[in-house]
Protein backbone atom coordinates (compact mmCIF):
# COMPACT_ATOMS: atom_id res chain seq x y z
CA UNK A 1 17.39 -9.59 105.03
CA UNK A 2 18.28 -8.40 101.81
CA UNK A 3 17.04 -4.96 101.90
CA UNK A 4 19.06 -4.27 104.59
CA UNK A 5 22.62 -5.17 102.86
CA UNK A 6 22.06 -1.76 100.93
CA UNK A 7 21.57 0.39 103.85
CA UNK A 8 24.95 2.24 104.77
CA UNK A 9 25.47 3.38 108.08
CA UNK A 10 24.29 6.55 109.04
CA UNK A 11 26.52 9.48 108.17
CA UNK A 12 28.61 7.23 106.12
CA UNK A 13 29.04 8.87 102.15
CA UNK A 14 28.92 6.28 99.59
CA UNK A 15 30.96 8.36 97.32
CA UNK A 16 33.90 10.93 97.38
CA UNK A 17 32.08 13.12 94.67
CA UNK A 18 29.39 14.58 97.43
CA UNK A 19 32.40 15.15 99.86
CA UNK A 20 33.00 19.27 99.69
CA UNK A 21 36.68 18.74 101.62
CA UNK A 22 39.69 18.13 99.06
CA UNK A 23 41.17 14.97 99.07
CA UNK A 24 44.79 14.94 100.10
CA UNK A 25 47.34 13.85 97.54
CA UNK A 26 50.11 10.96 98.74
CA UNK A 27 53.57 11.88 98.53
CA UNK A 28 55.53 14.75 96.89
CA UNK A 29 52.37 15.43 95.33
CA UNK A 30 50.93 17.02 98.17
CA UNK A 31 49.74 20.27 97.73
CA UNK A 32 49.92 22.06 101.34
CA UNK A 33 47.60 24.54 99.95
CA UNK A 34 44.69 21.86 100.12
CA UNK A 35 44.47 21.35 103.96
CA UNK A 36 42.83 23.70 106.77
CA UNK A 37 45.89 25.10 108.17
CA UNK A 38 46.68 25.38 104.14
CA UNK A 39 43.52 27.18 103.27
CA UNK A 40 44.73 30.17 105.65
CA UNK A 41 48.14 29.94 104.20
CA UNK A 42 46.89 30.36 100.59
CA UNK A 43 44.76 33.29 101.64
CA UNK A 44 48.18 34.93 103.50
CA UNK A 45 49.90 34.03 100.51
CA UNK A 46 46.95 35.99 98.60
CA UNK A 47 47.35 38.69 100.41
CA UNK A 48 51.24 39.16 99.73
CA UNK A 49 50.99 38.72 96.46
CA UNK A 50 49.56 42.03 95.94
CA UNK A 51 51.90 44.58 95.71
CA UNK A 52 50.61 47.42 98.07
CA UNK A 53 50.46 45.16 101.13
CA UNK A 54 53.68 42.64 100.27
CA UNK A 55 56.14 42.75 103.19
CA UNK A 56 59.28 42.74 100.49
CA UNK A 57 58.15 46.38 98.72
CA UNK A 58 58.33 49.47 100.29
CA UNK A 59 54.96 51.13 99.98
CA UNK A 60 54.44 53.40 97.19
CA UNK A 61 54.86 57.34 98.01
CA UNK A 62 53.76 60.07 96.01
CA UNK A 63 56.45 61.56 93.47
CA UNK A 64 56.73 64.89 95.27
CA UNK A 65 59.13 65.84 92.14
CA UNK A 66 56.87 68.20 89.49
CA UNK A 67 56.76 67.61 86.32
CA UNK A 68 58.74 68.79 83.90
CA UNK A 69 56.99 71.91 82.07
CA UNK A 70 56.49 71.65 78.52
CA UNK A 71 57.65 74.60 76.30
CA UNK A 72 55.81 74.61 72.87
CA UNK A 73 58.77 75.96 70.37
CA UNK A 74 56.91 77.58 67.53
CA UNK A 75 58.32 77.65 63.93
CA UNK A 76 59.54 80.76 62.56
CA UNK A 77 57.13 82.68 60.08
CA UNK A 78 57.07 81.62 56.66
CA UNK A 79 57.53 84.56 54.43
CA UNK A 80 54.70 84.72 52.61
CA UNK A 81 54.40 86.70 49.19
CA UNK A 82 52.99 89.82 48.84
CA UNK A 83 49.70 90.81 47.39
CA UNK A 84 49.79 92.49 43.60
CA UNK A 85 47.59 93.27 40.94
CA UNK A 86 48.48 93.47 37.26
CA UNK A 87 46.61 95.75 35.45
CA UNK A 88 46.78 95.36 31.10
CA UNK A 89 46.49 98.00 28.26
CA UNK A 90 44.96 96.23 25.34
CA UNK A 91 44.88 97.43 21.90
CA UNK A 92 41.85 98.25 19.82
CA UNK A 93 42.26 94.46 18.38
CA UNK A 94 40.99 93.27 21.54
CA UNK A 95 37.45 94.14 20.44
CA UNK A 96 37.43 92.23 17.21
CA UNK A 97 36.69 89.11 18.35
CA UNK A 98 33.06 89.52 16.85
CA UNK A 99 34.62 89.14 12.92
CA UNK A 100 35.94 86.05 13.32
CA UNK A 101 33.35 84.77 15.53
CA UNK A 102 30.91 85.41 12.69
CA UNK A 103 33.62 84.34 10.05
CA UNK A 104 33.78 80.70 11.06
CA UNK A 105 29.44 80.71 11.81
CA UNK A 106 29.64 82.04 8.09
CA UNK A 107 31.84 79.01 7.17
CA UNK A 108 29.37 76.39 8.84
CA UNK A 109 26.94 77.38 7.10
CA UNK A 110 27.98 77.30 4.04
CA UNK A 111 29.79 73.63 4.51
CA UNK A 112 26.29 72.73 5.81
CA UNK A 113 23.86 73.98 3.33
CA UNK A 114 26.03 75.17 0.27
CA UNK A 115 26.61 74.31 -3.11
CA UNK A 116 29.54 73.13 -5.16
CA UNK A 117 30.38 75.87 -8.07
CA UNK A 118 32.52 75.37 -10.39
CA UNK A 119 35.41 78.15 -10.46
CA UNK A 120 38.05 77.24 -13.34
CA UNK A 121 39.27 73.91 -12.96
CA UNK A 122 38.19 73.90 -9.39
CA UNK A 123 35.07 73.32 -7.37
CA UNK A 124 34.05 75.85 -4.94
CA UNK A 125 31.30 75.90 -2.18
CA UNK A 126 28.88 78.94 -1.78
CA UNK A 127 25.43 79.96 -0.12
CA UNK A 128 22.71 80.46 -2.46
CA UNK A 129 21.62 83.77 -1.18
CA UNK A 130 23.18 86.76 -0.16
CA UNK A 131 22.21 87.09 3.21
CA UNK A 132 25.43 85.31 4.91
CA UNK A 133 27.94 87.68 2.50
CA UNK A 134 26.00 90.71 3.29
CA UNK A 135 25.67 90.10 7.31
CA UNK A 136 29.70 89.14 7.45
CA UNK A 137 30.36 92.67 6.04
CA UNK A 138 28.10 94.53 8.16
CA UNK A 139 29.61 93.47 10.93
CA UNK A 140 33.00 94.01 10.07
CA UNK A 141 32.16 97.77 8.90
CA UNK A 142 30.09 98.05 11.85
CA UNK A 143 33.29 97.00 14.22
CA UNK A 144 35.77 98.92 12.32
CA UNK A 145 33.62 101.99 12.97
CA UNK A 146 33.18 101.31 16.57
CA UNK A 147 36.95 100.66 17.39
CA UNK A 148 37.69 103.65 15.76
CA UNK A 149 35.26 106.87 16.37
CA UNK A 150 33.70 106.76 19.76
CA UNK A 151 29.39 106.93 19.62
CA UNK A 152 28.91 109.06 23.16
CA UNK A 153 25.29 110.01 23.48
CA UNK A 154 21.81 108.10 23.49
CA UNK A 155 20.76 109.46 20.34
CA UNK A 156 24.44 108.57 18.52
CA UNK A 157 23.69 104.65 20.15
CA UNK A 158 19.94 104.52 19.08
CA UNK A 159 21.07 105.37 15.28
CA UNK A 160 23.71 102.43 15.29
CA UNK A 161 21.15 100.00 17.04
CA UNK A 162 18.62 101.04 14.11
CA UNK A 163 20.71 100.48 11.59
CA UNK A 164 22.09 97.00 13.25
CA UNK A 165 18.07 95.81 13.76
CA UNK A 166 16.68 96.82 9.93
CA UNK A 167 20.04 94.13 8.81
CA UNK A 168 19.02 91.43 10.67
CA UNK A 169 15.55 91.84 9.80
CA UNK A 170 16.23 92.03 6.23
CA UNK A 171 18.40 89.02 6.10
CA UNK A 172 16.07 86.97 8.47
CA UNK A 173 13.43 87.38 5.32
CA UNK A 174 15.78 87.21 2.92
CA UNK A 175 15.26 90.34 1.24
CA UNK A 176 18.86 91.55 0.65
CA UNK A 177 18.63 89.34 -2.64
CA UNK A 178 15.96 91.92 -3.76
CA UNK A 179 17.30 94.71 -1.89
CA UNK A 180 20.62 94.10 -4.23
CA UNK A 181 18.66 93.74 -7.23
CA UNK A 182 18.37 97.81 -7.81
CA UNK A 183 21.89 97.69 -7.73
CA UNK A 184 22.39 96.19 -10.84
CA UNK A 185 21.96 92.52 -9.30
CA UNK A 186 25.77 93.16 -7.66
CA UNK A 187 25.45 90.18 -5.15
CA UNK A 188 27.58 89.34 -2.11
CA UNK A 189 28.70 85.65 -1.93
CA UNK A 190 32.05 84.90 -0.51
CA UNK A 191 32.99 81.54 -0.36
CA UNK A 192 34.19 78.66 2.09
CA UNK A 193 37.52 79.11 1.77
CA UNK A 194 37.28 82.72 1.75
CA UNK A 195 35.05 82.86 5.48
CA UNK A 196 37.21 80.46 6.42
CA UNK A 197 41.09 81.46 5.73
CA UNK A 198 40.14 85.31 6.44
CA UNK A 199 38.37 84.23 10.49
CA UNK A 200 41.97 82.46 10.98
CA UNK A 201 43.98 84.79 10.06
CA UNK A 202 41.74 87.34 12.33
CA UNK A 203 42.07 85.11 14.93
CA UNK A 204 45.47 85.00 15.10
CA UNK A 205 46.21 88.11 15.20
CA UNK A 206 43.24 88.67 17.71
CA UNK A 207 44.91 85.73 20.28
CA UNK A 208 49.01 87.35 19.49
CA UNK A 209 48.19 90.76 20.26
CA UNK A 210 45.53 90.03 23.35
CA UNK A 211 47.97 87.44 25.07
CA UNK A 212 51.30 88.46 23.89
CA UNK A 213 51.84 91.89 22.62
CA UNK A 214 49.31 93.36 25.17
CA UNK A 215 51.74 91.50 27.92
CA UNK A 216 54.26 93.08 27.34
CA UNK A 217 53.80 95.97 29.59
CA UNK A 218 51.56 96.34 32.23
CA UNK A 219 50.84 98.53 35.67
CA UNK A 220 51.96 96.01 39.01
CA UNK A 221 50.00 97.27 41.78
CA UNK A 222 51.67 96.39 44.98
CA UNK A 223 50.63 98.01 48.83
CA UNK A 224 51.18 101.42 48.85
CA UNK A 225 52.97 101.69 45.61
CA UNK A 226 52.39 101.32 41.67
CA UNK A 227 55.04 100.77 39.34
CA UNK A 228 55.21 100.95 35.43
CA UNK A 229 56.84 97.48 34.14
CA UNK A 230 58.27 96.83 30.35
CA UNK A 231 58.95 93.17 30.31
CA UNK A 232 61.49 93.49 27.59
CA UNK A 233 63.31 96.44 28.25
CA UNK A 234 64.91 97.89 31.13
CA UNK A 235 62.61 100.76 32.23
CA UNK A 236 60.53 100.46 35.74
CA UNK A 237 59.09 103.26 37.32
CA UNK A 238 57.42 103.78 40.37
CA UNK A 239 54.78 105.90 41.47
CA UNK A 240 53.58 107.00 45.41
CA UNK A 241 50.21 106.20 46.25
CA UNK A 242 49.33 108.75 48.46
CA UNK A 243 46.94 110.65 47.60
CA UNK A 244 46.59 108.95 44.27
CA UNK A 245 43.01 109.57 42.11
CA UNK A 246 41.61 106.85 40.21
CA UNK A 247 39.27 107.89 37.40
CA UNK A 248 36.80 104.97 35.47
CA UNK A 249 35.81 105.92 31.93
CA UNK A 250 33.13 103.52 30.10
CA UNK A 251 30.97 106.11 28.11
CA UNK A 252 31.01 103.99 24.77
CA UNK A 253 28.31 101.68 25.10
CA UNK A 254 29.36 99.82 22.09
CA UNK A 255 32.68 99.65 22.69
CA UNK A 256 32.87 99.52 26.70
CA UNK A 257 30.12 97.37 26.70
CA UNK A 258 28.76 95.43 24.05
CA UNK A 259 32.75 94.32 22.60
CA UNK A 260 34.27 94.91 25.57
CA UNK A 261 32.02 93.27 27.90
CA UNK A 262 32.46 95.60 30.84
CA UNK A 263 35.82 96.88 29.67
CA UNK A 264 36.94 100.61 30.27
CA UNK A 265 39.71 103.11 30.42
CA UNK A 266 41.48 104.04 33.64
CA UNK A 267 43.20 107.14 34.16
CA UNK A 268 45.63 107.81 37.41
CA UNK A 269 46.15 110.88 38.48
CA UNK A 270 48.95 111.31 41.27
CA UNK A 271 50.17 114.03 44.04
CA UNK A 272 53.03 115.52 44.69
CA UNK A 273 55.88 117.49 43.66
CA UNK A 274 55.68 115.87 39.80
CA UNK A 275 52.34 115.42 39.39
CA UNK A 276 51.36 113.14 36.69
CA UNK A 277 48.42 111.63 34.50
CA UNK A 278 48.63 108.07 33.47
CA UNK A 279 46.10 106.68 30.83
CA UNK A 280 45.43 103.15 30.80
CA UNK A 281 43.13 102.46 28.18
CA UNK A 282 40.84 99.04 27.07
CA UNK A 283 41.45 97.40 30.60
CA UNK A 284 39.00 94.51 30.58
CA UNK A 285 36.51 93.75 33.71
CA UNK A 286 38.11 97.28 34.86
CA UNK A 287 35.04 97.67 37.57
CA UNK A 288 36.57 94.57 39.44
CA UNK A 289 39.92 95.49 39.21
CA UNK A 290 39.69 98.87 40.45
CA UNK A 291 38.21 97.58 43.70
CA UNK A 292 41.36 95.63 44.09
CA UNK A 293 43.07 98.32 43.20
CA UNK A 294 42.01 100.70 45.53
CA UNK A 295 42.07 97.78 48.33
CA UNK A 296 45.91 97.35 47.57
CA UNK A 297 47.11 101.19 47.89
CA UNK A 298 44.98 101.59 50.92
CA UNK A 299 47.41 99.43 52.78
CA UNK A 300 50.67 100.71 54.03
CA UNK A 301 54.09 99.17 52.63
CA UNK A 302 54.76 97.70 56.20
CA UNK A 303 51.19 96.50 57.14
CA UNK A 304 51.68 93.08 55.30
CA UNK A 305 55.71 92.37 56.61
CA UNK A 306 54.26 93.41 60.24
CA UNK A 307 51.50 90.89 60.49
């Protein structure tokens, strides 16, 4: 019966690989971990290896110790400085910056649409037409008369603007050519050399006086106190705020305004036994810097060192 020489008996396993019990290793090898009364020794020995139930550590108690408080040591103040304002007197010169302006325009021009002339053994470069000459010179009378006599009034300011508006018309047209002509033809031509050298020379003296000479001396306005500094000499004095009077003055309209682009004169007036008047005149963007003015007195001397 052949068939029957591949029947195994029942319950028998052909294999070792369906079998779900471990296999016992021979000799030293054996693993006592792999037999029944091993399984329950493995899962004891699970069960000690962690460390809250393992017979060899004392169980774990709560640290009835507090904690140690933490003090946050702040850093001592930094001293910070204190709040000023300097306040600057400018001279008259601080208002012709409109001469040279127009002085070096003048000068383009004429490198741009001149002609060479023939002076003596030199070549020169002028503007065909009076207009440029006549313009530069209005506008250097017109500043020289402004920096020096005051025009207060609407009807003073409407005569200057008049005057200022039939110039520009006339050299927009060119017409001062012909307007010169009754004079006996006496033309103004200036040339490049001459708009040029005379704007540098105004210019300098413009930038030394505005930024150095002007320095020189100057109101510090500290809390609760203004004092008079010289920065070359010796001489500081100090005046109480309390009570103090500031007074704005920008009546010129040409000057305050129109050169001065917002610029005024101050005037202090202060209280006390010595009372005194102090004028500060040409103080540039003076509506700004009499609200920080007035911000800086109304604080006491100790307010800032306190906080």
């Amino acid at each position: 019966m052949p068939l029957m020489d591949h029947l195994t008996p029942t319950g028998h396993q052909p294999s070792n690989e369906s079998d779900p019990r471990p296999t016992q290793r021979s000799g030293d090898e054996a693993d006592p971990r792999t037999t029944r009364k091993g399984v329950q020794t493995v899962a004891s020995l699970a069960e000690f290896d962690s460390p809250a139930v393992h017979p060899l550590m004392p169980p774990e108690t709560p640290n009835s110790e507090p904690s140690p408080e933490v003090i946050a040591v702040s850093s001592p103040p930094i001293d910070e400085p204190r709040p000023s304002l300097r306040i600057y007197s400018h001279s008259p010169l601080v208002y012709w910056w409109p001469v040279w302006v127009t002085g070096y325009a003048m000068a383009a021009l004429v490198y741009g649409r001149g002609e060479r002339v023939t002076v003596g053994p030199y070549e020169e470069m002028f503007y065909p037409g009076s207009n440029p000459g006549v313009l530069f010179l209005l506008i250097l009378t017109f500043v020289i008369l402004i920096t020096n006599v005051s025009v207060r009034g609407m009807a003073s300011a409407l005569v200057v603007m008049g005057a200022a508006l039939i110039s520009v018309v006339l050299a927009y047209f060119g017409w001062w050519d012909e307007v010169l002509g009754f004079f006996g033809n006496l033309k103004v031509q200036l040339s490049l050399g001459a708009y040029f050298w005379f704007s540098t020379l105004m210019f300098l003296i413009w930038a030394i006086s505005t930024f150095v000479v002007d320095r020189m001396s100057y109101l510090e306005v500290t809390p609760g106190q203004v004092s008079s500094e010289v920065v070359l000499g010796a001489g500081t004095r100090s005046y109480d705020t309390n009570g103090m009077m500031l007074e704005k003055h920008q009546e010129d309209i040409f000057r305050h305004w129109l050169l001065g682009l917002g610029s005024g004169d101050l005037q202090i007036r202060t209280t006390g036994a010595t009372r005194e008047t102090i004028e500060v005149p040409n103080v540039l963007f003076i509506a700004s810097k009499i609200t920080a003015m007035q911000r800086l007195i109304a604080v006491e001397p100790g307010a800032t060192e306190a906080s």
